[in-house]
C-alpha atoms as a PDB file:
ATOM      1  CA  UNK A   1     169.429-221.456 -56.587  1.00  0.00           C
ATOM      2  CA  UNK A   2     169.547-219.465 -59.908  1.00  0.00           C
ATOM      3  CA  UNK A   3     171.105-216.615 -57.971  1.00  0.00           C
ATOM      4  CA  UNK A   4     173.488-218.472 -55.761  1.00  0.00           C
ATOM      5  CA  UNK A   5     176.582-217.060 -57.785  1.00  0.00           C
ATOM      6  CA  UNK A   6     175.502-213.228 -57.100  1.00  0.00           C
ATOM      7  CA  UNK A   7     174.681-214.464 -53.235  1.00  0.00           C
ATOM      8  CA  UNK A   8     178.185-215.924 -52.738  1.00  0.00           C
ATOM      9  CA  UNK A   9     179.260-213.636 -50.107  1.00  0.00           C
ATOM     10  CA  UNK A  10     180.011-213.909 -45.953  1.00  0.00           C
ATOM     11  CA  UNK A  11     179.006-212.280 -43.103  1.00  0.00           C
ATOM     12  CA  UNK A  12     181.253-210.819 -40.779  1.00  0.00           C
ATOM     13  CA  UNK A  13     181.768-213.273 -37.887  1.00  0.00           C
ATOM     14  CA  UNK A  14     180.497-211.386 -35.464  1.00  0.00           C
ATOM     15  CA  UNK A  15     177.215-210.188 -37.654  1.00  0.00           C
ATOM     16  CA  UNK A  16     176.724-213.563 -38.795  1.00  0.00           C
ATOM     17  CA  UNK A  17     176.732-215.503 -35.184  1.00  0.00           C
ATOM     18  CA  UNK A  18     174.433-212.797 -33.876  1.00  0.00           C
ATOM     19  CA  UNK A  19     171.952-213.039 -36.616  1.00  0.00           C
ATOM     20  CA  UNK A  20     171.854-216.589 -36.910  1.00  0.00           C
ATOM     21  CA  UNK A  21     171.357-217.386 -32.588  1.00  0.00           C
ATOM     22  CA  UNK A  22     168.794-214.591 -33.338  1.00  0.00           C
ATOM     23  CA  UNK A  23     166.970-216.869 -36.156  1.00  0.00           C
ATOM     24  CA  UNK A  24     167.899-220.706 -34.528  1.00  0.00           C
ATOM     25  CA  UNK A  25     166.803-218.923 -30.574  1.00  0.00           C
ATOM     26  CA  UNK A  26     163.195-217.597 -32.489  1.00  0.00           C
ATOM     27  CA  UNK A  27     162.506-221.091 -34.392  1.00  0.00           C
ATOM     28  CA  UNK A  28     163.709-222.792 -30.964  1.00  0.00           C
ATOM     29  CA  UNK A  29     160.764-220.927 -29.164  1.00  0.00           C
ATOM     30  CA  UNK A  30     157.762-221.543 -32.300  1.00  0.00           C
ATOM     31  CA  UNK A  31     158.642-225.139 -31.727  1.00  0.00           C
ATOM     32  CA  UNK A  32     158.494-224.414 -28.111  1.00  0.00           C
ATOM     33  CA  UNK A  33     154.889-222.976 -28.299  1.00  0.00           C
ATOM     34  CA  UNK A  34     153.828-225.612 -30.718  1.00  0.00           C
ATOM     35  CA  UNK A  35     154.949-228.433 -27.797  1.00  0.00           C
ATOM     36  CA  UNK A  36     153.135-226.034 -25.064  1.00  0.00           C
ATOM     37  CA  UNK A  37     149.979-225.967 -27.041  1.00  0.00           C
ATOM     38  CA  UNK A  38     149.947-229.507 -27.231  1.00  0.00           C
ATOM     39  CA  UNK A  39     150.558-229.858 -23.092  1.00  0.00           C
ATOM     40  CA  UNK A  40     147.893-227.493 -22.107  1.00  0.00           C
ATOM     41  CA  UNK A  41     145.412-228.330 -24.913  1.00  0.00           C
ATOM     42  CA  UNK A  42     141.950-228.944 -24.136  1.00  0.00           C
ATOM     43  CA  UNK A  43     141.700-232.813 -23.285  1.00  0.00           C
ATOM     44  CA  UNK A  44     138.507-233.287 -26.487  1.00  0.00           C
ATOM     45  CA  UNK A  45     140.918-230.803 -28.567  1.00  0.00           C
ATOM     46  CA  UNK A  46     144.175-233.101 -28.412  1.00  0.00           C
ATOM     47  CA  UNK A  47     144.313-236.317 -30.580  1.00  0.00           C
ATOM     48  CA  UNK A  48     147.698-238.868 -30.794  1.00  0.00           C
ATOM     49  CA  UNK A  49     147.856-236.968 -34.264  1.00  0.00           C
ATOM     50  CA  UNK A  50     148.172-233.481 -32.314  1.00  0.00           C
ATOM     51  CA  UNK A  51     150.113-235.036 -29.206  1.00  0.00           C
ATOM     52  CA  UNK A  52     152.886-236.712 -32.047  1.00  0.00           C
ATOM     53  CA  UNK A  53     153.286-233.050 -33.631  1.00  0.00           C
ATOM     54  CA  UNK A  54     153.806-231.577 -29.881  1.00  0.00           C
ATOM     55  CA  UNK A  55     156.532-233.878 -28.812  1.00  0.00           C
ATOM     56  CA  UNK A  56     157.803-233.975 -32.489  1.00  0.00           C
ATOM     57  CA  UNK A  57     158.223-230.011 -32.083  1.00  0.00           C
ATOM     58  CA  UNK A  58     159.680-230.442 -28.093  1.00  0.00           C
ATOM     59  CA  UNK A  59     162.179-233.133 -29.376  1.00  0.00           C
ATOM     60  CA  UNK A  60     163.361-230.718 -32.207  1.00  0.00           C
ATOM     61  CA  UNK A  61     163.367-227.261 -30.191  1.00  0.00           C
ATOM     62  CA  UNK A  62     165.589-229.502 -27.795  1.00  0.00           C
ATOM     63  CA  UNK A  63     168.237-230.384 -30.660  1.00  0.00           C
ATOM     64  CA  UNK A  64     168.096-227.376 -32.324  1.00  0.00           C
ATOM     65  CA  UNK A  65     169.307-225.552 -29.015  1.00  0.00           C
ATOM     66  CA  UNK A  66     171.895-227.820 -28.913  1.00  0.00           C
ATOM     67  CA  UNK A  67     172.751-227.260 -32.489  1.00  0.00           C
ATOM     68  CA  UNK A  68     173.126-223.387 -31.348  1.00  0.00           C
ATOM     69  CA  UNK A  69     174.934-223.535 -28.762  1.00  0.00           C
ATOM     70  CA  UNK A  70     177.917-226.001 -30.472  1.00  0.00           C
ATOM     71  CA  UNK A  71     177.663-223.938 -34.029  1.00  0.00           C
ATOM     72  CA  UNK A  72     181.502-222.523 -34.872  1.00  0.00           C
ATOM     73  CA  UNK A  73     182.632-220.001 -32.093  1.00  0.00           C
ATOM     74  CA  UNK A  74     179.765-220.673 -30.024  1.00  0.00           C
ATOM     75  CA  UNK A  75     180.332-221.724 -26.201  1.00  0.00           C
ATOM     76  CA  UNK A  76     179.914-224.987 -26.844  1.00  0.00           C
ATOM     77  CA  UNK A  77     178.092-227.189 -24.322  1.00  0.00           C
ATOM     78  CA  UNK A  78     178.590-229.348 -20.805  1.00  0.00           C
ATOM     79  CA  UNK A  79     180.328-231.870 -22.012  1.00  0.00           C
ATOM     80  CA  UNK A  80     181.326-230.520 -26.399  1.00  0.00           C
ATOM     81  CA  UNK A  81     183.315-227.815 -27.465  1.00  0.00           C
ATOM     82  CA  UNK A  82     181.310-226.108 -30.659  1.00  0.00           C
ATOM     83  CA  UNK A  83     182.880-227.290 -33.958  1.00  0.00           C
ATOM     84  CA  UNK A  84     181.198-227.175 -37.693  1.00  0.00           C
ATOM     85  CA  UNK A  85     180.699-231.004 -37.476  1.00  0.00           C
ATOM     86  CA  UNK A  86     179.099-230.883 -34.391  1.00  0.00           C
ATOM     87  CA  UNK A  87     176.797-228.733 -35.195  1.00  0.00           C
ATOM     88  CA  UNK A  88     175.894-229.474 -38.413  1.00  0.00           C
ATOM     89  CA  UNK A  89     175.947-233.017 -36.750  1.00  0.00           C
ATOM     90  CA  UNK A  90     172.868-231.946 -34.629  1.00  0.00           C
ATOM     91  CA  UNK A  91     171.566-229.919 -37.546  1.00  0.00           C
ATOM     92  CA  UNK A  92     171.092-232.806 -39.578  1.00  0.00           C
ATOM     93  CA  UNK A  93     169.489-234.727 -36.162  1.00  0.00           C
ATOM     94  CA  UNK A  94     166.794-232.264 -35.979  1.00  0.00           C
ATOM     95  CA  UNK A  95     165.515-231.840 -39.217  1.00  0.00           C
ATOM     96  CA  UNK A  96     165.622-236.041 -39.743  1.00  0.00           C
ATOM     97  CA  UNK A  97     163.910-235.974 -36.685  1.00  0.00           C
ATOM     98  CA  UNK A  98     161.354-233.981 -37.578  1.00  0.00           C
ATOM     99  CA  UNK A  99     160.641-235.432 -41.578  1.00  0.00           C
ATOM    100  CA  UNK A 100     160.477-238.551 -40.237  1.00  0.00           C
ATOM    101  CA  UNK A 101     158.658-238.307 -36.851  1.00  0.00           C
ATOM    102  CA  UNK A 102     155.856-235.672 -38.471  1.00  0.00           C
ATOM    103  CA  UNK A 103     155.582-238.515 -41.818  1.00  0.00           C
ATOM    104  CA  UNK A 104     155.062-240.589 -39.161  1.00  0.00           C
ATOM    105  CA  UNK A 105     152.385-238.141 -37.101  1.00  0.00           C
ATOM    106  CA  UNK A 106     149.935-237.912 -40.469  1.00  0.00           C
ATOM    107  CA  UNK A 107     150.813-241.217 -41.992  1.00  0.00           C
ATOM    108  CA  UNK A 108     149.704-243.223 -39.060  1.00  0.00           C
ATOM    109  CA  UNK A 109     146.207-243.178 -37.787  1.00  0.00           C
ATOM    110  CA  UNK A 110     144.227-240.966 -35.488  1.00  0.00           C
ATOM    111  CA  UNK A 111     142.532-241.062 -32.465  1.00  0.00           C
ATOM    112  CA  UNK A 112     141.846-240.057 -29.109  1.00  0.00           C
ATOM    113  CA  UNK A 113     144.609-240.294 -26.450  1.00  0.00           C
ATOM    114  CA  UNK A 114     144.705-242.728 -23.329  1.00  0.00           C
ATOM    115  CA  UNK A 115     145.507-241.768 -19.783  1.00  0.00           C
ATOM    116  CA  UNK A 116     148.890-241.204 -18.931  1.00  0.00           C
ATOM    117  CA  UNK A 117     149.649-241.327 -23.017  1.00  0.00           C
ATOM    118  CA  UNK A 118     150.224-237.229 -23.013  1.00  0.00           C
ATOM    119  CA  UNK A 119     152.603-237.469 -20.041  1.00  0.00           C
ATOM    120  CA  UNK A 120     154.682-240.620 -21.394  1.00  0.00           C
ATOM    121  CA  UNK A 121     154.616-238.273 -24.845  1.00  0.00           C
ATOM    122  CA  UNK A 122     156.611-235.444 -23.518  1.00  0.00           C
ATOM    123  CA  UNK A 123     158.945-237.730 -21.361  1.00  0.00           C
ATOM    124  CA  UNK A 124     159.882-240.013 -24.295  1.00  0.00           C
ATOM    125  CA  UNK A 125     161.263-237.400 -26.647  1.00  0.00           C
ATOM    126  CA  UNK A 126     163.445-235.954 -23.840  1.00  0.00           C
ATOM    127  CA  UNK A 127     165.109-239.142 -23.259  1.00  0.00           C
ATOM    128  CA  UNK A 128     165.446-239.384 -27.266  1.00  0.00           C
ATOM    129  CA  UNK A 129     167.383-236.270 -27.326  1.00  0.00           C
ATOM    130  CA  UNK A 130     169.889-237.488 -24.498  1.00  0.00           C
ATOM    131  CA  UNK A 131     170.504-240.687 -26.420  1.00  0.00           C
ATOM    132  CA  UNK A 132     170.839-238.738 -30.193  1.00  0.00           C
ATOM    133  CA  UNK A 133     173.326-236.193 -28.143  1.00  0.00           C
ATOM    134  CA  UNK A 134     175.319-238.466 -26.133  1.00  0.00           C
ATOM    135  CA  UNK A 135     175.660-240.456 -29.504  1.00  0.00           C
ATOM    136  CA  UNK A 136     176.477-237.054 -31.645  1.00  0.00           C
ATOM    137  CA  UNK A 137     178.893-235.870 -28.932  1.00  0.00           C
ATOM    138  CA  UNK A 138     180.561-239.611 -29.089  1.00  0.00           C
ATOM    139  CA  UNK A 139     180.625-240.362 -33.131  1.00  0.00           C
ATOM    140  CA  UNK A 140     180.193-236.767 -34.495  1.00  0.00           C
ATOM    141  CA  UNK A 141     184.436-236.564 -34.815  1.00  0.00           C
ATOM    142  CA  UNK A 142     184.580-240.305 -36.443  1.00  0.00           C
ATOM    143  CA  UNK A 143     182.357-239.602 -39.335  1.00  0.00           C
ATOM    144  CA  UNK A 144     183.150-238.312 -42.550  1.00  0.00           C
ATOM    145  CA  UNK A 145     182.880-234.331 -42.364  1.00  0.00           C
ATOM    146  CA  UNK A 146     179.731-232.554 -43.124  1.00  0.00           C
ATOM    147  CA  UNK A 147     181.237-229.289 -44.294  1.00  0.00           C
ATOM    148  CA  UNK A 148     184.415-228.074 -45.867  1.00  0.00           C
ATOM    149  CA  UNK A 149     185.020-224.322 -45.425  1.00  0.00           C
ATOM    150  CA  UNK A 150     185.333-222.776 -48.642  1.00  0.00           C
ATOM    151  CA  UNK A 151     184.356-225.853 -50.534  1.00  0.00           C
ATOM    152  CA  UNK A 152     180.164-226.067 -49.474  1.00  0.00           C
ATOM    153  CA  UNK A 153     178.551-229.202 -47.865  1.00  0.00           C
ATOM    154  CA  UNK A 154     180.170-232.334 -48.493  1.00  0.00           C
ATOM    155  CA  UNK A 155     178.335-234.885 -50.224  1.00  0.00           C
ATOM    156  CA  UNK A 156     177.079-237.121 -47.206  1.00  0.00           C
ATOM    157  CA  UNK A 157     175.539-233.792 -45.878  1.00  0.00           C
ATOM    158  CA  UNK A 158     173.853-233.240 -49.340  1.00  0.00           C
ATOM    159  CA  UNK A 159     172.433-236.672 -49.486  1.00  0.00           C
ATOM    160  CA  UNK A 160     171.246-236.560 -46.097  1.00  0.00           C
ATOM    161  CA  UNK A 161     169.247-233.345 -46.811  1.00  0.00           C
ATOM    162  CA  UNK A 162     167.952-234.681 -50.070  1.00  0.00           C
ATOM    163  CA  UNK A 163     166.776-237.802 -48.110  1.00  0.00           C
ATOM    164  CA  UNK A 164     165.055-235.129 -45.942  1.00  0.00           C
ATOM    165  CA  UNK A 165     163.623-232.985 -48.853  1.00  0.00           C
ATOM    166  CA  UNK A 166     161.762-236.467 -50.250  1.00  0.00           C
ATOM    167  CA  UNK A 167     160.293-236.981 -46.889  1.00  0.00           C
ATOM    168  CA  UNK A 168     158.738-233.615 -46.900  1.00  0.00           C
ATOM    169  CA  UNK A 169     157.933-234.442 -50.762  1.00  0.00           C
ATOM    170  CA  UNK A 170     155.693-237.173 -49.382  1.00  0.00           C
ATOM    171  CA  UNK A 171     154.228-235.466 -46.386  1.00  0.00           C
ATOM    172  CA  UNK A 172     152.930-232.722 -48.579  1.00  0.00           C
ATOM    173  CA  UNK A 173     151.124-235.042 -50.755  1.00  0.00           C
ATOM    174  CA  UNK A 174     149.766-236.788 -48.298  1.00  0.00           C
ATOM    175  CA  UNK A 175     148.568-233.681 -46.481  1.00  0.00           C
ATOM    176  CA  UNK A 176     146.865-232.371 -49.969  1.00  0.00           C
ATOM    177  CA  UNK A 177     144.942-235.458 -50.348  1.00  0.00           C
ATOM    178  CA  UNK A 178     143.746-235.329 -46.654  1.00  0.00           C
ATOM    179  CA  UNK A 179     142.592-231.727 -47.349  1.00  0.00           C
ATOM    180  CA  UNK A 180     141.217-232.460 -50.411  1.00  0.00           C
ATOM    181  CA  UNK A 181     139.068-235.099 -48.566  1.00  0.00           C
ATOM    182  CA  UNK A 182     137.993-232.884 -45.204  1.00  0.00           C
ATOM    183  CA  UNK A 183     138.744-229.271 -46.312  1.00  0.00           C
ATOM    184  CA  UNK A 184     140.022-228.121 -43.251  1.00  0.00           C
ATOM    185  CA  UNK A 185     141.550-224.671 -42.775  1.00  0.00           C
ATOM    186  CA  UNK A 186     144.541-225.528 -40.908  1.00  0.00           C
ATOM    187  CA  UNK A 187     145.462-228.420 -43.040  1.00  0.00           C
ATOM    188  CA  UNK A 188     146.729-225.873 -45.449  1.00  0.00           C
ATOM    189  CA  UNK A 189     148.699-223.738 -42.980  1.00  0.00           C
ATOM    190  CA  UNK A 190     150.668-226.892 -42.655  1.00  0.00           C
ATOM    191  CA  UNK A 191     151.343-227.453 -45.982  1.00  0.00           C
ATOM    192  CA  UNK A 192     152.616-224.265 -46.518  1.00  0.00           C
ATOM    193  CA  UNK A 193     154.651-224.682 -43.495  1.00  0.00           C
ATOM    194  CA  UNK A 194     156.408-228.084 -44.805  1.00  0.00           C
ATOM    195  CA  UNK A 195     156.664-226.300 -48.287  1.00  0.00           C
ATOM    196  CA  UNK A 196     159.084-223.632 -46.375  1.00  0.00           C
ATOM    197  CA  UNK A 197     161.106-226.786 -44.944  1.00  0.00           C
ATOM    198  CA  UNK A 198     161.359-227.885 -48.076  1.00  0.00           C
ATOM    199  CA  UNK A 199     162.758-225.094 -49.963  1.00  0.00           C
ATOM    200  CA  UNK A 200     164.685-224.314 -46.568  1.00  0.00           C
ATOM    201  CA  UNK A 201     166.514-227.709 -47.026  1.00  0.00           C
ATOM    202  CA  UNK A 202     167.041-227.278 -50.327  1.00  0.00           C
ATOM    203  CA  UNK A 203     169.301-223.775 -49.453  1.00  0.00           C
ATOM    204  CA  UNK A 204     171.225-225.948 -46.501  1.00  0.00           C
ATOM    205  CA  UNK A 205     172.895-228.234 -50.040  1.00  0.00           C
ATOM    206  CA  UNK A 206     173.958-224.953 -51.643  1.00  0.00           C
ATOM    207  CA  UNK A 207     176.553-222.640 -49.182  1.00  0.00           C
ATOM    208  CA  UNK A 208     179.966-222.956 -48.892  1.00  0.00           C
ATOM    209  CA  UNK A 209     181.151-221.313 -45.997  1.00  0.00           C
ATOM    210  CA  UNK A 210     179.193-221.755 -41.964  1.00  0.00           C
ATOM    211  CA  UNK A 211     178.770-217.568 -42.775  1.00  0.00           C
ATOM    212  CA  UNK A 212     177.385-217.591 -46.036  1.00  0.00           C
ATOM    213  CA  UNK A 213     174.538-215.373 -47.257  1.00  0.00           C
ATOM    214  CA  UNK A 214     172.875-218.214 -48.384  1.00  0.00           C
ATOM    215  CA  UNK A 215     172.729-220.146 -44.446  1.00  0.00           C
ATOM    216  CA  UNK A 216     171.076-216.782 -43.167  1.00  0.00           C
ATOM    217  CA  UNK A 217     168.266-217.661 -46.492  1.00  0.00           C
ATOM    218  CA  UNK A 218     167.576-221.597 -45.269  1.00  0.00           C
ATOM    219  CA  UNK A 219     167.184-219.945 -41.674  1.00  0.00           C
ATOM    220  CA  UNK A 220     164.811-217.969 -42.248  1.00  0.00           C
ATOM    221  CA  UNK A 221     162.717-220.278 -44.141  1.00  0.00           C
ATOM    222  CA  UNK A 222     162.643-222.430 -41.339  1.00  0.00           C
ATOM    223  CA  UNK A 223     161.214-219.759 -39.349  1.00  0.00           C
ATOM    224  CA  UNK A 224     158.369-218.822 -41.651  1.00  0.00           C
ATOM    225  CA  UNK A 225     157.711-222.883 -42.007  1.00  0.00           C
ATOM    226  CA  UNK A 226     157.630-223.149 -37.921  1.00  0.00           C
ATOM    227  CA  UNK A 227     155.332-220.067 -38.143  1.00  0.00           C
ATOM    228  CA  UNK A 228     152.533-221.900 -40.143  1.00  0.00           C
ATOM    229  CA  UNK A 229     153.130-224.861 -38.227  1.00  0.00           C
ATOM    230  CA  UNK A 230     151.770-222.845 -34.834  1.00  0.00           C
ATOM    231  CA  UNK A 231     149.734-220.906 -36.787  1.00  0.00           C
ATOM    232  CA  UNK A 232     147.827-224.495 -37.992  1.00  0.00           C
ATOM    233  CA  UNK A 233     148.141-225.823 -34.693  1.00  0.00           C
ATOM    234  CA  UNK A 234     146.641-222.732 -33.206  1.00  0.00           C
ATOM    235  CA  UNK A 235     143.614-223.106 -35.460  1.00  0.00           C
ATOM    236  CA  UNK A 236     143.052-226.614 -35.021  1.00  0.00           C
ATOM    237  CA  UNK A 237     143.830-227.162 -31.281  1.00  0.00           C
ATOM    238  CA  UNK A 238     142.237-223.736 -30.022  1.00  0.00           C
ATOM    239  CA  UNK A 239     139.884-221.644 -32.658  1.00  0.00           C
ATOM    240  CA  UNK A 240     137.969-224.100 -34.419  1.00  0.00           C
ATOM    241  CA  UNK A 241     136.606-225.591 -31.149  1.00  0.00           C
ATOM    242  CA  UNK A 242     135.895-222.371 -30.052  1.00  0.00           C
ATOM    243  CA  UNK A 243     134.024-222.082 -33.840  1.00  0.00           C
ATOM    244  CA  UNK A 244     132.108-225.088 -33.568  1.00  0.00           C
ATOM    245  CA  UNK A 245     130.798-224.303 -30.371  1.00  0.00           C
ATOM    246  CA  UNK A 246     129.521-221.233 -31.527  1.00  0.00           C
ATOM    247  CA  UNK A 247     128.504-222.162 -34.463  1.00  0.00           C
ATOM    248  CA  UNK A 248     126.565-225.196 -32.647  1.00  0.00           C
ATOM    249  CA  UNK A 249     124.881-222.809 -30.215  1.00  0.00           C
ATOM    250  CA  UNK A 250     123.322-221.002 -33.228  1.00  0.00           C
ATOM    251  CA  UNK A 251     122.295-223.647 -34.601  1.00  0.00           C
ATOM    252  CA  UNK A 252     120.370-224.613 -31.574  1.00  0.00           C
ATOM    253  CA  UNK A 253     118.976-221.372 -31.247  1.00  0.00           C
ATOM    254  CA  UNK A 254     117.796-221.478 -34.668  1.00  0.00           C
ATOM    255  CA  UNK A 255     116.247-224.482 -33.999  1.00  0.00           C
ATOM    256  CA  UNK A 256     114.996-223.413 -30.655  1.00  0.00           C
ATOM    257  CA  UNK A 257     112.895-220.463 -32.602  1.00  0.00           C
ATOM    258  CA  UNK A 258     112.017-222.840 -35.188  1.00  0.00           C
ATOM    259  CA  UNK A 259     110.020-225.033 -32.623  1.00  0.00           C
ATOM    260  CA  UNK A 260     108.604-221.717 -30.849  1.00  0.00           C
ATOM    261  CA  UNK A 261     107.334-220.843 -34.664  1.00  0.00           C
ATOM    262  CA  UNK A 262     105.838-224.132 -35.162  1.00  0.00           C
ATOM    263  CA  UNK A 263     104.036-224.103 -31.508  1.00  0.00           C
ATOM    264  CA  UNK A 264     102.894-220.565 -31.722  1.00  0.00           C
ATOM    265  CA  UNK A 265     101.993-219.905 -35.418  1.00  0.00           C
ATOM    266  CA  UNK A 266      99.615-221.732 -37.469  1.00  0.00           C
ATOM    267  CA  UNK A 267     101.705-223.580 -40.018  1.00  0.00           C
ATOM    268  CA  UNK A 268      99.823-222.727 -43.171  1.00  0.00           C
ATOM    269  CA  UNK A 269      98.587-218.703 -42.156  1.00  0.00           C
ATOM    270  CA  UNK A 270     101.569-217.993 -40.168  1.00  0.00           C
ATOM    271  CA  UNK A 271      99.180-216.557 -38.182  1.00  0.00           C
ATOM    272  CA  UNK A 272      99.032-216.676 -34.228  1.00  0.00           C
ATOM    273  CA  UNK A 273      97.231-219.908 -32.514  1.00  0.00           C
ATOM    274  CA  UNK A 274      95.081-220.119 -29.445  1.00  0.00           C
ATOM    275  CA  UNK A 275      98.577-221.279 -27.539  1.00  0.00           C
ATOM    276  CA  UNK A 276     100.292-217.869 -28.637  1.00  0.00           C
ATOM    277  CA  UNK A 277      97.371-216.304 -27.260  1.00  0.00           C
ATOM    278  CA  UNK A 278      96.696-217.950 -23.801  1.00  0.00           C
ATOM    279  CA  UNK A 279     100.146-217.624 -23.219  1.00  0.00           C
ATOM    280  CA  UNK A 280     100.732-214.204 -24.363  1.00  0.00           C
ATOM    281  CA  UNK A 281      96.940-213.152 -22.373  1.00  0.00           C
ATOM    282  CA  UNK A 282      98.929-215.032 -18.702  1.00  0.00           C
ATOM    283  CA  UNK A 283     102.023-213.200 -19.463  1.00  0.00           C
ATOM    284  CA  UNK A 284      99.992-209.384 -19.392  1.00  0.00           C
ATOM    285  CA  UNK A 285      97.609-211.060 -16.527  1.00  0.00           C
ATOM    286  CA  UNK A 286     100.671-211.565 -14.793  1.00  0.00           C
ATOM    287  CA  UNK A 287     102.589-207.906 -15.599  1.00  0.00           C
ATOM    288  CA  UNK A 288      99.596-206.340 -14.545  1.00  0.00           C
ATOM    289  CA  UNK A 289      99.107-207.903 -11.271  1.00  0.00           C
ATOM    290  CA  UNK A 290     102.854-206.994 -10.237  1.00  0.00           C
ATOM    291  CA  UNK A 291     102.156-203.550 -11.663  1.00  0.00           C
ATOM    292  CA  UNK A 292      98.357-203.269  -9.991  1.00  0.00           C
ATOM    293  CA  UNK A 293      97.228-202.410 -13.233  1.00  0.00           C
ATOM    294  CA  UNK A 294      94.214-203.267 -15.543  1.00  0.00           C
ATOM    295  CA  UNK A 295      93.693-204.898 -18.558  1.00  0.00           C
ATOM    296  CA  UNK A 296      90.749-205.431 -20.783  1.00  0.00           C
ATOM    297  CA  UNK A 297      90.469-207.858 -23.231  1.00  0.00           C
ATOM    298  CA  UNK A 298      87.924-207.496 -26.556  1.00  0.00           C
ATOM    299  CA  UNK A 299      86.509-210.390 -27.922  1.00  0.00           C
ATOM    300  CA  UNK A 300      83.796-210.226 -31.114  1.00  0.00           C
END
């Protein structure tokens, strides 16, 4: 922002449309994974906390695709031409979407998920994007425009991202105070993740043409956020049980050679009992009988 007058310069149409499908295709496919993980998670892995985030992540991947694919000399889609309101139209759809539904996902409380709850999870938020896109596609032309080439974002588009910036704003906190109360690893990947959105949204209020510099800069924050997001995800749906199962089989082998100590070694000489002994005197009994071999035994 202190730099935005020395960053005031445009891309070269071409340049600037194959760099940013680059960026929105890459951000489309982390928020891809991040659903995916969610689908094939283990079943005591995934919690309606963790299943919210997937579908959160599906529903966005779905209208940032469509944001793509009607952004200013793009194809367009089925049944939309591309346009700059259009697409900046689904921009905005996406990134309310996802302030509001992942408030929602770590405001509201946790728990493990019912049957049938993980299917009806990734079916509702495709029917939400065919109702937000059939009602972009109808209103996106009656609205007040978004963006005025060679002026910047209008002020409706501002506002909207500021409302989204706030959200984040209280997301964060809440996520620091959960961390500060569990200190869990990937807690923090996430909140480096939404700090990314944050400063991403803040960039999306300051260009003034679709092929400014300073578009390519909000892009690629919202790459590196998505990043931590599957990075977090990754840690908490798929390492750390991995972790605590290891970590819970040494504990039980530490505890399995604490009992052998206590059954086999006097407690206050640490020295070897009549148990340790018998045993140990079958086990050599036993060796040397496979073997056909002798043993003696001294005794005073």
């Amino acid at each position: 922002m202190l730099f935005r007058s020395s960053l005031a310069w445009t891309f070269e149409r071409n340049h600037f449309l194959s760099l940013h499908t680059l960026l929105e295709f890459f951000s489309i496919t982390v928020a891809m994974a991040i659903a995916f993980q969610g689908w094939i998670s283990f079943p005591q892995a995934l919690s309606r906390r963790r299943l919210r985030i997937a579908t959160t992540f599906l529903a966005v991947g779905c209208l940032d695709l469509l944001h793509t694919l009607t952004y200013k000399e793009m194809p367009g889609i089925v049944f939309a031409d591309s346009s700059v309101q259009l697409a900046t139209s689904f921009w905005l759809a996406a990134r309310l979407t996802q302030a509001v539904f992942l408030l929602l996902a770590f405001l509201l409380p946790d728990g493990p998920i019912q049957k049938g709850e993980k299917l009806l999870g990734f079916f509702v938020p495709l029917l939400y994007v065919g109702l937000v896109s059939m009602s972009i596609v109808h209103f996106a032309d009656s609205l007040p425009p978004l963006v005025i080439e060679g002026l910047g974002t209008t002020p409706l588009k501002n506002g909207v991202e500021y409302i989204i910036t706030t959200l984040h704003i209280i997301t964060i906190i809440l996520l620091i105070r959960h961390y500060k109360e569990k200190r869990l690893a990937p807690t923090l990947d996430v909140i480096v993740g939404f700090v990314f959105l944050f400063l991403s949204e803040l960039i999306f209020t300051l260009y003034r043409h679709v092929y400014d510099v300073l578009n390519v800069f909000g892009h690629v924050y919202k790459v590196i956020g998505f990043s931590y997001f599957l990075r977090g995800l990754y840690l908490a749906s798929f390492k750390e049980p991995f972790q605590a199962r290891e970590r819970a089989e040494q504990a039980l082998a530490k505890s399995r050679e604490q009992l052998r100590k206590q059954a086999l070694f006097d407690e206050l000489t640490n020295l070897p009992n009549r148990r340790y002994f018998i045993d140990t005197l079958r086990e050599r009994l036993k060796i040397a009988k496979e073997q056909n071999e002798t043993v003696a035994l001294f005794f005073s």
